[in-house]
Protein backbone atom coordinates (compact mmCIF):
# COMPACT_ATOMS: atom_id res chain seq x y z
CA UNK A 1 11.32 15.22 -66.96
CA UNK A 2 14.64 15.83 -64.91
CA UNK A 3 13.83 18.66 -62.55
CA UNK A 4 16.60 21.49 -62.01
CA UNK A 5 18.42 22.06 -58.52
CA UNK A 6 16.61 25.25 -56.75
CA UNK A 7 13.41 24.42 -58.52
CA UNK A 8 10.66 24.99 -56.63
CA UNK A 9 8.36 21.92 -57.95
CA UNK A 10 5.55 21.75 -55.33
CA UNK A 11 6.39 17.82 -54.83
CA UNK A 12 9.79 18.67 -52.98
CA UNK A 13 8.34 21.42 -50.91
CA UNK A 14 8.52 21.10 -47.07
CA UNK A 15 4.44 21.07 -46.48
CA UNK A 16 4.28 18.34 -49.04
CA UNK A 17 7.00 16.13 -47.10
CA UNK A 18 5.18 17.15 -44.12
CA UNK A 19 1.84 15.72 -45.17
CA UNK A 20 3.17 12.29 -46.15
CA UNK A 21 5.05 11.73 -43.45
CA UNK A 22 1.61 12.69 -41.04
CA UNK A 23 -0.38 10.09 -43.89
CA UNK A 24 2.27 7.47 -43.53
CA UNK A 25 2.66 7.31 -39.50
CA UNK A 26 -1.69 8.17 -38.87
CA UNK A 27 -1.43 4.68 -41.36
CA UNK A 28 1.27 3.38 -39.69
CA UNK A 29 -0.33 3.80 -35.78
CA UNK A 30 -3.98 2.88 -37.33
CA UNK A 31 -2.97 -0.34 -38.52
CA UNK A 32 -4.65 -3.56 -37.18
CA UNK A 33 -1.31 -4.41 -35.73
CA UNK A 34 -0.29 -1.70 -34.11
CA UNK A 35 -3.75 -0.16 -33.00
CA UNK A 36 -4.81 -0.53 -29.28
CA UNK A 37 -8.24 -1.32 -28.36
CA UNK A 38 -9.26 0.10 -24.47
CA UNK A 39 -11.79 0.71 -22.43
CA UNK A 40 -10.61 4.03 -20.63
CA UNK A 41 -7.85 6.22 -21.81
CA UNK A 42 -6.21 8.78 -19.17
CA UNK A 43 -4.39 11.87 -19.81
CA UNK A 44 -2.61 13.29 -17.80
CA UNK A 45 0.15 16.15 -17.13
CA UNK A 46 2.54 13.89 -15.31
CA UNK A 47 3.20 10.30 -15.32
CA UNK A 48 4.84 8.26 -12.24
CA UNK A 49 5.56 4.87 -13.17
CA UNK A 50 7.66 3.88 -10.35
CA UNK A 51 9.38 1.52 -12.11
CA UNK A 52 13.45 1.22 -11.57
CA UNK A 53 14.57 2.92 -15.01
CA UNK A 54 11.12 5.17 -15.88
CA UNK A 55 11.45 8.27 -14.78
CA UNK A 56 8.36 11.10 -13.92
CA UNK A 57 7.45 11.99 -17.62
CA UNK A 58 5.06 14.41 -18.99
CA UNK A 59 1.79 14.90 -21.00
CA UNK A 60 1.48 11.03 -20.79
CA UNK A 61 -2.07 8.54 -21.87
CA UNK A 62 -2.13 5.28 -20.29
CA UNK A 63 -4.79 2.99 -21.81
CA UNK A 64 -6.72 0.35 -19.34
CA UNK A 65 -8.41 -3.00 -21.19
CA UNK A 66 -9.56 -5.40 -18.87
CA UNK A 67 -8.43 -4.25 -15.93
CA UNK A 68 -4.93 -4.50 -17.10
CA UNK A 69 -2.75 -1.29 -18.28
CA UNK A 70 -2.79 -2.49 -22.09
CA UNK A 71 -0.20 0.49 -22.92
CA UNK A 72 1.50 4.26 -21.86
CA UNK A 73 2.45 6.55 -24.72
CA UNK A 74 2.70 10.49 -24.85
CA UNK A 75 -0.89 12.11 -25.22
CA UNK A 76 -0.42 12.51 -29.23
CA UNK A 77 0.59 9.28 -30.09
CA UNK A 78 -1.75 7.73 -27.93
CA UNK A 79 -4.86 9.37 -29.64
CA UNK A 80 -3.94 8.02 -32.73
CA UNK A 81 -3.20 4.51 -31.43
CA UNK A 82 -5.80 3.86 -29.61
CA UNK A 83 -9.44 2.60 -29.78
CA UNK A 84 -10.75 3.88 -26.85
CA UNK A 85 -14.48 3.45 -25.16
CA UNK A 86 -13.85 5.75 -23.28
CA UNK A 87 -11.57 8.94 -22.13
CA UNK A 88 -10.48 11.12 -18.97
CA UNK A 89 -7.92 14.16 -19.36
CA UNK A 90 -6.67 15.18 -16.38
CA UNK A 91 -4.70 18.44 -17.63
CA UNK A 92 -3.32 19.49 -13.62
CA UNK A 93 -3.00 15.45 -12.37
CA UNK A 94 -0.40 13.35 -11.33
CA UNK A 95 -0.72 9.48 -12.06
CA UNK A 96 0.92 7.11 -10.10
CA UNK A 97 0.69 3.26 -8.97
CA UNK A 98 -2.07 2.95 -5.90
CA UNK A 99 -0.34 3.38 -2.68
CA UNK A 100 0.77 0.07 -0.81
CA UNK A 101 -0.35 0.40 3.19
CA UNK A 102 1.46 -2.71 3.92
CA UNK A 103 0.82 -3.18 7.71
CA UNK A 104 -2.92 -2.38 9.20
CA UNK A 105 -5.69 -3.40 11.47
CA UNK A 106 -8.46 -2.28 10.03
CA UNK A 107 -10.93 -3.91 12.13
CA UNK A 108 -9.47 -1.54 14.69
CA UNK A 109 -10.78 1.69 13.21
CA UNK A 110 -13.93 1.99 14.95
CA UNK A 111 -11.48 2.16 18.12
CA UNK A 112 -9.77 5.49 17.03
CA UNK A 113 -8.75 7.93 19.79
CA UNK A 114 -10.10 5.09 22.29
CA UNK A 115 -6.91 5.12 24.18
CA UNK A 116 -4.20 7.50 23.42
CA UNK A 117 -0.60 8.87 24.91
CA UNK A 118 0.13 5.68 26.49
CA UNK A 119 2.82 3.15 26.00
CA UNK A 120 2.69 0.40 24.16
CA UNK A 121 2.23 -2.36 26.56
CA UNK A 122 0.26 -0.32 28.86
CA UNK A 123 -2.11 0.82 25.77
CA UNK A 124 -2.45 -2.81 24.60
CA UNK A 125 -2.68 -4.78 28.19
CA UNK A 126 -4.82 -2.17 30.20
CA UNK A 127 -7.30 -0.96 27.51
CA UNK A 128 -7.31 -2.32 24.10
CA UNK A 129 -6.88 -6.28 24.51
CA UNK A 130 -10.12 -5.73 26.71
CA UNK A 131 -11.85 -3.54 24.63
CA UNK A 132 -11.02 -6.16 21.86
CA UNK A 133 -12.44 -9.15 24.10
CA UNK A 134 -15.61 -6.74 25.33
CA UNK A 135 -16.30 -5.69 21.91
CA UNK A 136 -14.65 -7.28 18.70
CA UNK A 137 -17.31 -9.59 17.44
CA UNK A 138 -17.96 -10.20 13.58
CA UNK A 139 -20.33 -7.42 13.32
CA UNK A 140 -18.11 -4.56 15.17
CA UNK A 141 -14.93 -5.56 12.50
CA UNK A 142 -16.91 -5.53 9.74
CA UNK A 143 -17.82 -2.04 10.66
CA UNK A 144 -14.48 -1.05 11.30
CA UNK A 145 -13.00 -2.59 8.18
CA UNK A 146 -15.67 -1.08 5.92
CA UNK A 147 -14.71 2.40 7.50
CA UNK A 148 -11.13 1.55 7.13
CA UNK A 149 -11.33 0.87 3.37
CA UNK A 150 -13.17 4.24 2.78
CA UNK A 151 -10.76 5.94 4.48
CA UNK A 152 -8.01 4.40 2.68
CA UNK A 153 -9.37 4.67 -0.90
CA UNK A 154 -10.52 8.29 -0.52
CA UNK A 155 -6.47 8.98 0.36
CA UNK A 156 -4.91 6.73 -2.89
CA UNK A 157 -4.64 3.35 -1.50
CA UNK A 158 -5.23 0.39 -3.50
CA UNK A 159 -3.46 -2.55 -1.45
CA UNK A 160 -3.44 -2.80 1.74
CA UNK A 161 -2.20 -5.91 4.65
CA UNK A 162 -4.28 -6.47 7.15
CA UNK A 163 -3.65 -8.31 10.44
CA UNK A 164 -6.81 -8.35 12.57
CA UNK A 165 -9.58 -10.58 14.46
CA UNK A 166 -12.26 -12.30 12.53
CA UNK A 167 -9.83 -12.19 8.88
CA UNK A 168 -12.89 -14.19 7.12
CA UNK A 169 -15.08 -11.01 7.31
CA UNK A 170 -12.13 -8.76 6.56
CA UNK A 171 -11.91 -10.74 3.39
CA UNK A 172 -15.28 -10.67 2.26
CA UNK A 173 -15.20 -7.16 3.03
CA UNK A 174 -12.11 -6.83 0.27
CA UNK A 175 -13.94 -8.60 -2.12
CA UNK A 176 -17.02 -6.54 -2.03
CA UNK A 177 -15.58 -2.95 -1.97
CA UNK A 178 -12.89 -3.77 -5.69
CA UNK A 179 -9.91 -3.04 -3.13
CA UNK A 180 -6.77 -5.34 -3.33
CA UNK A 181 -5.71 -6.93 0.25
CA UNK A 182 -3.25 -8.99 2.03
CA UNK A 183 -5.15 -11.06 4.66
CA UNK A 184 -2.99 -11.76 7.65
CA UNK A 185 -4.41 -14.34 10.12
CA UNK A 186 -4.18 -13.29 13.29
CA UNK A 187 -1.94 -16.21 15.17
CA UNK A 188 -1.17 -16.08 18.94
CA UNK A 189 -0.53 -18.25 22.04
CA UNK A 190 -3.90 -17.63 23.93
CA UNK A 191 -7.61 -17.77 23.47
CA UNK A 192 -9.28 -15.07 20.80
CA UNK A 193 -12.20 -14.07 19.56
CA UNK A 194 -10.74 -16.11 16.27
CA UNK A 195 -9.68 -18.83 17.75
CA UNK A 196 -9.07 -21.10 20.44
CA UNK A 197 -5.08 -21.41 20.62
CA UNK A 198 -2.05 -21.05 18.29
CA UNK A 199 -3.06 -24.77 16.54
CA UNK A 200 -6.36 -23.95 16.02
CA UNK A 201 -5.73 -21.17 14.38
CA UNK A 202 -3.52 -22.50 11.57
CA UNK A 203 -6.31 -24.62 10.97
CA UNK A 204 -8.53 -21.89 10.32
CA UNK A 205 -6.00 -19.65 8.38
CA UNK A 206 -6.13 -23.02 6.16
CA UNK A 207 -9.00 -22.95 5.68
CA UNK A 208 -9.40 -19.52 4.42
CA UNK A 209 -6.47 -19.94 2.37
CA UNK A 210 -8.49 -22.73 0.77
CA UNK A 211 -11.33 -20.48 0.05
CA UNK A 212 -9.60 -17.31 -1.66
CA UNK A 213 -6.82 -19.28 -3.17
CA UNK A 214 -6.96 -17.83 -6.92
CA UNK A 215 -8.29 -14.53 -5.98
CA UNK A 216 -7.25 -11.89 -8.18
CA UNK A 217 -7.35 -9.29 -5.71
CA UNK A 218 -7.03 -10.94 -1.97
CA UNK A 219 -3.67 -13.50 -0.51
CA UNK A 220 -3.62 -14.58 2.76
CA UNK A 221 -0.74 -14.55 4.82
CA UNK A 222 -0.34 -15.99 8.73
CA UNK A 223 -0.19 -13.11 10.98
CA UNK A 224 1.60 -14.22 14.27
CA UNK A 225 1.21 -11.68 16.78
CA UNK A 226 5.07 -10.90 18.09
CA UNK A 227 7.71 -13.14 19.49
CA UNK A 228 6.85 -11.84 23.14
CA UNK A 229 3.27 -13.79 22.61
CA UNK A 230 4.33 -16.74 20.11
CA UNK A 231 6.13 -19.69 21.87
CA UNK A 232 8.87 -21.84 21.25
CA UNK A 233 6.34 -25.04 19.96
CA UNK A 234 3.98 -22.23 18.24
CA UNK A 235 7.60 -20.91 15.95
CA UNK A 236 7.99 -24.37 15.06
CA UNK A 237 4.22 -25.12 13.56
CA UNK A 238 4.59 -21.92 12.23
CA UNK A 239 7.30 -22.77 9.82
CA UNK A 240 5.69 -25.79 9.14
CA UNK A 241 2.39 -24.14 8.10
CA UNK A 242 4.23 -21.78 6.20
CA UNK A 243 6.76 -23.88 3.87
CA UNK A 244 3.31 -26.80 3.60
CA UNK A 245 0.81 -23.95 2.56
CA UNK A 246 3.37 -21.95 0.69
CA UNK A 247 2.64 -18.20 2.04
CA UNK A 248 4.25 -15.32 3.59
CA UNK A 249 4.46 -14.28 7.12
CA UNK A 250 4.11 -10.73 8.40
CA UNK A 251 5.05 -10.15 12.48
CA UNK A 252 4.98 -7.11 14.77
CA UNK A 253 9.53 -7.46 15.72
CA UNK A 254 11.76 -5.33 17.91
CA UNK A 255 8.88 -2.63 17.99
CA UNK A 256 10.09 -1.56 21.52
CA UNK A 257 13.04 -1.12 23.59
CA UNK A 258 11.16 -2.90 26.32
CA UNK A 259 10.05 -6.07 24.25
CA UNK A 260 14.06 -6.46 23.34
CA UNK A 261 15.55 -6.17 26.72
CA UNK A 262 13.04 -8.36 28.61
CA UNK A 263 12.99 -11.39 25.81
CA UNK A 264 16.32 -13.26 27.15
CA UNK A 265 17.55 -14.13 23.49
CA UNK A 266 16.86 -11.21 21.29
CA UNK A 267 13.75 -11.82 19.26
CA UNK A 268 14.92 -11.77 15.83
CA UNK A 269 17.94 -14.31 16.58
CA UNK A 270 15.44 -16.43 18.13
CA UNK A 271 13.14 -15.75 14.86
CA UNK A 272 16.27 -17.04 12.91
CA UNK A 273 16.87 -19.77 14.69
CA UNK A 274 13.93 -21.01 14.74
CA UNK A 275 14.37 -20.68 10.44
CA UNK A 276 11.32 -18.08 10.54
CA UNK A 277 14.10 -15.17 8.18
CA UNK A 278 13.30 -16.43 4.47
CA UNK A 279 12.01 -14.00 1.87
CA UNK A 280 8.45 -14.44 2.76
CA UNK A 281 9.00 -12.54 6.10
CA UNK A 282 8.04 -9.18 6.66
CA UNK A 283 9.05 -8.07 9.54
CA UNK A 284 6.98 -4.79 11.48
CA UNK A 285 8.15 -1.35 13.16
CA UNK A 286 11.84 -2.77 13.60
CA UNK A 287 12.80 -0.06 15.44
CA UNK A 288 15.81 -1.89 17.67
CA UNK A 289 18.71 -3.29 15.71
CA UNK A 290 22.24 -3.98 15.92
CA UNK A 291 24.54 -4.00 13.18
CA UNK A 292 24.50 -7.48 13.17
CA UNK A 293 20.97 -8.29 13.03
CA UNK A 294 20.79 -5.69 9.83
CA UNK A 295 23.01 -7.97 8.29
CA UNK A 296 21.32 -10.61 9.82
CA UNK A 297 17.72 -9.51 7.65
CA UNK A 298 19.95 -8.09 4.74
CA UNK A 299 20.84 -12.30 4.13
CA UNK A 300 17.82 -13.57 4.74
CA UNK A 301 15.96 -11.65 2.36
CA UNK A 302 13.40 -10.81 4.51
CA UNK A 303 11.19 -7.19 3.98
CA UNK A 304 10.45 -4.55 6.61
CA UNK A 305 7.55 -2.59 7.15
CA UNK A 306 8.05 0.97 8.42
CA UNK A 307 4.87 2.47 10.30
CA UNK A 308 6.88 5.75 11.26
CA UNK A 309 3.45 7.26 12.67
CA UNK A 310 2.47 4.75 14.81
CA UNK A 311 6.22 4.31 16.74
CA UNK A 312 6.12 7.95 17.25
CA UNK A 313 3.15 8.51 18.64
CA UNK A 314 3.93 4.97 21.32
CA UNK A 315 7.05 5.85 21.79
CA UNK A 316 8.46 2.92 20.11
CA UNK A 317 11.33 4.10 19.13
CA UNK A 318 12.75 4.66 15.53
CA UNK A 319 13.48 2.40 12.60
CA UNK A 320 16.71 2.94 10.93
CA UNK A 321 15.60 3.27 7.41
CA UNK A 322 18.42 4.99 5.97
CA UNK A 323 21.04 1.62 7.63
CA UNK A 324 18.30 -0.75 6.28
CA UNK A 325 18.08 0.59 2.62
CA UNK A 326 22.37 0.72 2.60
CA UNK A 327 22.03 -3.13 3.09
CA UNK A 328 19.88 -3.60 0.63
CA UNK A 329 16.86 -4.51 2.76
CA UNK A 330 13.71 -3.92 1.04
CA UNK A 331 11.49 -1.31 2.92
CA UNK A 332 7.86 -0.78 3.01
CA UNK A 333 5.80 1.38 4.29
CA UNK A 334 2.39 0.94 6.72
CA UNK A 335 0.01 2.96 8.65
CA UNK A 336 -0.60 0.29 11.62
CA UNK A 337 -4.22 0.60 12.68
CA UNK A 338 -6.12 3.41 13.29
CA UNK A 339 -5.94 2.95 16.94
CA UNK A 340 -2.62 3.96 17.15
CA UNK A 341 -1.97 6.15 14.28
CA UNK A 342 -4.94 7.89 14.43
CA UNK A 343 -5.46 7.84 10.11
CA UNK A 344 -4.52 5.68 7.76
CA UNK A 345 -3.26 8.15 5.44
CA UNK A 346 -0.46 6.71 3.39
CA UNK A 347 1.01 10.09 2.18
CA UNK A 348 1.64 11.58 5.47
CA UNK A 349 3.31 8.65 6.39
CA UNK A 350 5.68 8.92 3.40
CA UNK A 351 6.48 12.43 4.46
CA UNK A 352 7.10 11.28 7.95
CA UNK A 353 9.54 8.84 6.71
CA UNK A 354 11.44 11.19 4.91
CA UNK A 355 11.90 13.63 7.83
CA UNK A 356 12.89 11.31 10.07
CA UNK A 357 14.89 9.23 8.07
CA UNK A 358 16.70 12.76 7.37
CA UNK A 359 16.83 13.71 11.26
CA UNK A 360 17.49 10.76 12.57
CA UNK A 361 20.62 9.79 10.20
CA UNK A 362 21.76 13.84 10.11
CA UNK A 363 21.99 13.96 6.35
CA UNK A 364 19.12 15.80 4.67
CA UNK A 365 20.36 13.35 1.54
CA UNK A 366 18.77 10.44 2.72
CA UNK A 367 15.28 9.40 1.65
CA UNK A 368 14.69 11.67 -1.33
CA UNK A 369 11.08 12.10 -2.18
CA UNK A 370 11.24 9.37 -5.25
CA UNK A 371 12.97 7.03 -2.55
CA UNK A 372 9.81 7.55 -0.11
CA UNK A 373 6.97 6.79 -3.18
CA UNK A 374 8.82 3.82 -3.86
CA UNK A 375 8.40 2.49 -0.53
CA UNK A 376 4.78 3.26 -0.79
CA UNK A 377 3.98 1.72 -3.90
CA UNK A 378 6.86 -0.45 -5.70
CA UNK A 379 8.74 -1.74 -2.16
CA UNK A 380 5.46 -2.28 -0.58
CA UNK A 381 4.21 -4.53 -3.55
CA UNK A 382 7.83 -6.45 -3.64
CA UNK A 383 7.20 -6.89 0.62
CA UNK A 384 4.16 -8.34 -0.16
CA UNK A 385 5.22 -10.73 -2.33
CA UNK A 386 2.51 -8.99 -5.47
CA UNK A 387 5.11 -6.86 -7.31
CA UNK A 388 4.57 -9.21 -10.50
CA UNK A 389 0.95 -7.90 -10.87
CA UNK A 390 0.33 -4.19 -8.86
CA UNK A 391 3.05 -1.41 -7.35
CA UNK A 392 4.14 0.10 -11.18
CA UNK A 393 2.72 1.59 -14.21
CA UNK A 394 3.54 -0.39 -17.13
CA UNK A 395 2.09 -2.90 -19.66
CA UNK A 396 0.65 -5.73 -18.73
CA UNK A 397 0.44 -4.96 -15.15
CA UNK A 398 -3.10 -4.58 -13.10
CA UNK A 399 -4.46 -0.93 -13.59
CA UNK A 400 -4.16 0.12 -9.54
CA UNK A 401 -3.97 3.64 -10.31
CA UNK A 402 -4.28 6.75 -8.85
CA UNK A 403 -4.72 10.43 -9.71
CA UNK A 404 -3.55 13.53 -7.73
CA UNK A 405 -4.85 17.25 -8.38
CA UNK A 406 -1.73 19.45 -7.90
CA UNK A 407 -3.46 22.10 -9.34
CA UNK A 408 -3.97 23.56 -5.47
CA UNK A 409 -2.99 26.26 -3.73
CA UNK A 410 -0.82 24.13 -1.36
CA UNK A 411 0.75 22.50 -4.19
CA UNK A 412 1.85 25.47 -6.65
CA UNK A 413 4.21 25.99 -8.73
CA UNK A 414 4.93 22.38 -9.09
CA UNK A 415 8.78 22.47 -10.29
CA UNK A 416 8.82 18.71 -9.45
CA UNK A 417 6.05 16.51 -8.86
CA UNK A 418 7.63 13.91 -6.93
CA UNK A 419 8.61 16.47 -4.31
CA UNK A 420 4.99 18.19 -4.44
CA UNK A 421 3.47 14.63 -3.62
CA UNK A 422 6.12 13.58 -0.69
CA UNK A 423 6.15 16.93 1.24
CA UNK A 424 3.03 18.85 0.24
CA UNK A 425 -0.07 16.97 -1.08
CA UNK A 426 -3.11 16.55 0.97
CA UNK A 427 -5.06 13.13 0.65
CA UNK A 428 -8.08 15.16 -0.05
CA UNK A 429 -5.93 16.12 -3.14
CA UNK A 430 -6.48 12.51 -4.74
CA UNK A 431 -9.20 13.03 -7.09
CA UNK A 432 -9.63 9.19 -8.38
CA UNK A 433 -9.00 5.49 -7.53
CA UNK A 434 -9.06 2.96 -10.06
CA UNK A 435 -8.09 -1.10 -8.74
CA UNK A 436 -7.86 -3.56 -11.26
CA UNK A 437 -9.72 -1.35 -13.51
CA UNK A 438 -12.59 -0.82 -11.80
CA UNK A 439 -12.98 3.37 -10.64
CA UNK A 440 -13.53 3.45 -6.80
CA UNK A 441 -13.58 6.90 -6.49
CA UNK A 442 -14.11 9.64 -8.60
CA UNK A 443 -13.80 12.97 -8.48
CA UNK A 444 -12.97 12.98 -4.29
CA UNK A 445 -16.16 10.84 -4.15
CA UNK A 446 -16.45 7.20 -3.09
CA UNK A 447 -18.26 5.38 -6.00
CA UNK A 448 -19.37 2.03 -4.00
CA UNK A 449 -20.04 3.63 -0.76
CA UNK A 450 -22.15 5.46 1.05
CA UNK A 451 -20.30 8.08 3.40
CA UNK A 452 -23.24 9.49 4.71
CA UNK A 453 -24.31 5.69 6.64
CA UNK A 454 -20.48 5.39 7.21
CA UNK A 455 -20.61 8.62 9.78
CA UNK A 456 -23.70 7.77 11.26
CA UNK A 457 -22.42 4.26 11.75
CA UNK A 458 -19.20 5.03 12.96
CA UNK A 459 -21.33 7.36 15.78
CA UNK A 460 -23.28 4.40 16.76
CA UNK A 461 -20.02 2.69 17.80
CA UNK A 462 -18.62 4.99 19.35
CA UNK A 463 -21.94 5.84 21.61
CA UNK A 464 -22.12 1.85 22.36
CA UNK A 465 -18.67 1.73 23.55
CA UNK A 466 -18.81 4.81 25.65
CA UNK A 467 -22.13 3.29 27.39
CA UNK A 468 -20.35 0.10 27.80
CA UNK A 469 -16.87 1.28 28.98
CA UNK A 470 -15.62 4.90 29.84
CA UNK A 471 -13.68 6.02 27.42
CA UNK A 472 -9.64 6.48 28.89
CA UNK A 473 -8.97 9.95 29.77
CA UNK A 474 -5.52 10.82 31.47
């Protein structure tokens, strides 16, 4: 039967089109091919994914199988697609990549506030290389690196490089907690707690190399100490331990005026000469350069770490982030230990480096606040040679993944959540931690750790070094 124009047959009524399409795409999404199965599915408000052409999107579900994101779709879609064990909806969150704290000594924690408002070389020769050599045993780093990885994971950090005495029980420490780490061995010309000299050491940082190689969550690196304490003879096995074990080197340069004008040859052309400026350097505080040594990094390929904190608080001086990021250095950002910071909070650094990148270039353009989370999650994974696996949101990378409350008095109205989370989120604000997967904190609570034996362990440090050695006072 031909039906007339204008008729009003209930097949060719809007509802009715309405309901098969619905039928046909709930069919379409439900299909063995195209449905996901997950363990956890997240909702959230706003979605991060710090990747170069994904912008901050809305009402977003990211599903997690495996410890691997499996997929990202908006909220609707994703409850059709997906099979999931599990879900979270975080209606007032932010999600976002874990935060990168690419330059740390975390053994160093338990010596927070030990010595402050001192210069560098004063702070380091007069009280903490021998508070280091009366006190940095096995034992007293493990303490300080447990602490440290609290710290860090209740304030949204899921990677972190650390360069610090006794890197074996740093290590195991990683592995233990579910946190992802760099390992840096700590190289330098004289006798440590570690080891005996500069050769002795690469042996050892071999041999831990040996022991995590595979890990899914922990690389090693060789941590030389600076070019004012690494010789001539040490540069050169240095190189050679690096291109025959095949692994990156990170390296306190040009941190102070001081260090620059008393070396001779300028550090960093000495580095270069001496073939150290490859891609697998990453080079710390740089807060002394010429034009020509920008360049000089800018062709080498080599990363910097920016620990903005830290140089302020020494004195150091300050790194010239905005020059650096014109020549298309990669840039990074790190807390430095807790001994000189005093935290290890990763989002006051990022606001830190936005204010002073904008004072100290005069042009409140420079480091916008997407520009500052990159360097805390996406630059910071590239520096560290891991950006294949961790430092975005997107399929088929590891699910290091952080949520953020804005739903806070400091952070309302949120007209744009990249600016709330540069400029006005407290760490307390990060609400949970997931690394590879695995939740490490939840709800503002650590899920593998107990805080309550942290503080009364952290005490007991403290009250063995004051009976030991008088704390500095000025």
């Amino acid at each position: 039967m031909a039906i007339q124009p204008g008729s009003q047959h209930p097949y060719l009524t809007t509802r009715y089109y309405q309901v098969r399409i619905a039928e046909f795409f709930r069919e379409f999404y439900m299909s063995a091919s195209y449905s996901v199965s997950a363990d956890l599915l997240i909702e959230c408000r706003w979605l991060l994914p710090m990747t170069d052409d994904l912008p901050v999107k809305e009402w977003q579900a990211i599903a997690l199988h495996d410890g691997i994101i499996v997929g990202i779709w908006p909220i609707e879609e994703a409850r059709i697609r997906v099979h999931a064990q599990q879900t979270l909806r975080l209606t007032q969150h932010a999600l976002m990549p874990g935060l990168v704290n690419a330059h740390n000594h975390a053994g160093m924690t338990m010596m927070r506030g030990y010595a402050d408002d001192l210069p560098l070389m004063t702070w380091l020769n007069d009280h903490i290389w021998p508070a280091e050599a009366a006190f940095m045993q096995p034992e007293f780093v493990a303490d300080g690196t447990r602490l440290a990885i609290a710290e860090m994971l209740r304030s949204g950090t899921t990677l972190f490089s650390d360069m610090y005495l006794s890197p074996e029980t740093a290590a195991e420490l990683v592995a233990s907690s579910g946190i992802r780490a760099q390992i840096c061995t700590p190289l330098i010309d004289f006798a440590t707690p570690w080891a005996r000299d500069f050769a002795s050491g690469i042996e050892l940082s071999e041999a831990l190399l040996a022991r995590y190689r595979g890990h899914d969550r922990i690389s090693i690196a060789l941590g030389p100490h600076a070019p004012y304490t690494v010789g001539d003879e040490s540069l050169e096995q240095l190189c050679q331990a690096r291109d025959r074990l095949n692994v990156p080197i990170q390296m306190h340069v040009h941190e102070t005026r001081d260090e620059v004008d008393t070396a001779g040859i300028r550090p960093l052309q000495r580095l270069h000469a001496a073939g150290l400026l490859d891609n697998r350097f990453q080079a710390v505080h740089m807060t002394q350069l010429t034009d020509e040594e920008i360049q000089m990094v800018a062709d080498s390929g080599a990363s910097v770490i920016h620990c903005p904190q830290s140089n302020l608080k020494l004195a150091s001086g300050f790194c010239p982030v905005a020059r650096l990021l014109d020549a298309g250095i990669p840039v990074a950002l790190g807390t430095d230990g807790a001994c000189s910071n005093n935290d290890l909070n990763l989002f006051d650094e990022m606001r830190q480096a936005a204010l002073l990148a904008k004072g100290f270039s005069g042009d409140a353009a420079v480091l916008p606040a997407m520009a500052a989370l990159a360097m805390a999650t996406i630059e910071g994974a590239r520096a560290l040679g891991v950006s294949d696996r961790t430092g975005c949101l997107q399929t088929g990378m590891a699910a290091d993944i952080i949520a953020v409350n804005l739903d806070s008095l400091e952070t309302q109205p949120v007209h744009h959540p990249e600016s709330a989370l540069v400029y006005a989120v407290n760490s307390r604000q990060v609400s949970h931690v997931w690394v590879a997967g695995q939740l490490l904190l939840e709800n503002g609570v650590l899920v593998n750790e107990d805080e309550d034996e942290l503080l009364q362990l952290a005490r007991h440090r403290q009250r063995q070094m004051a009976d030991a050695a008088p704390h500095y006072s000025s």
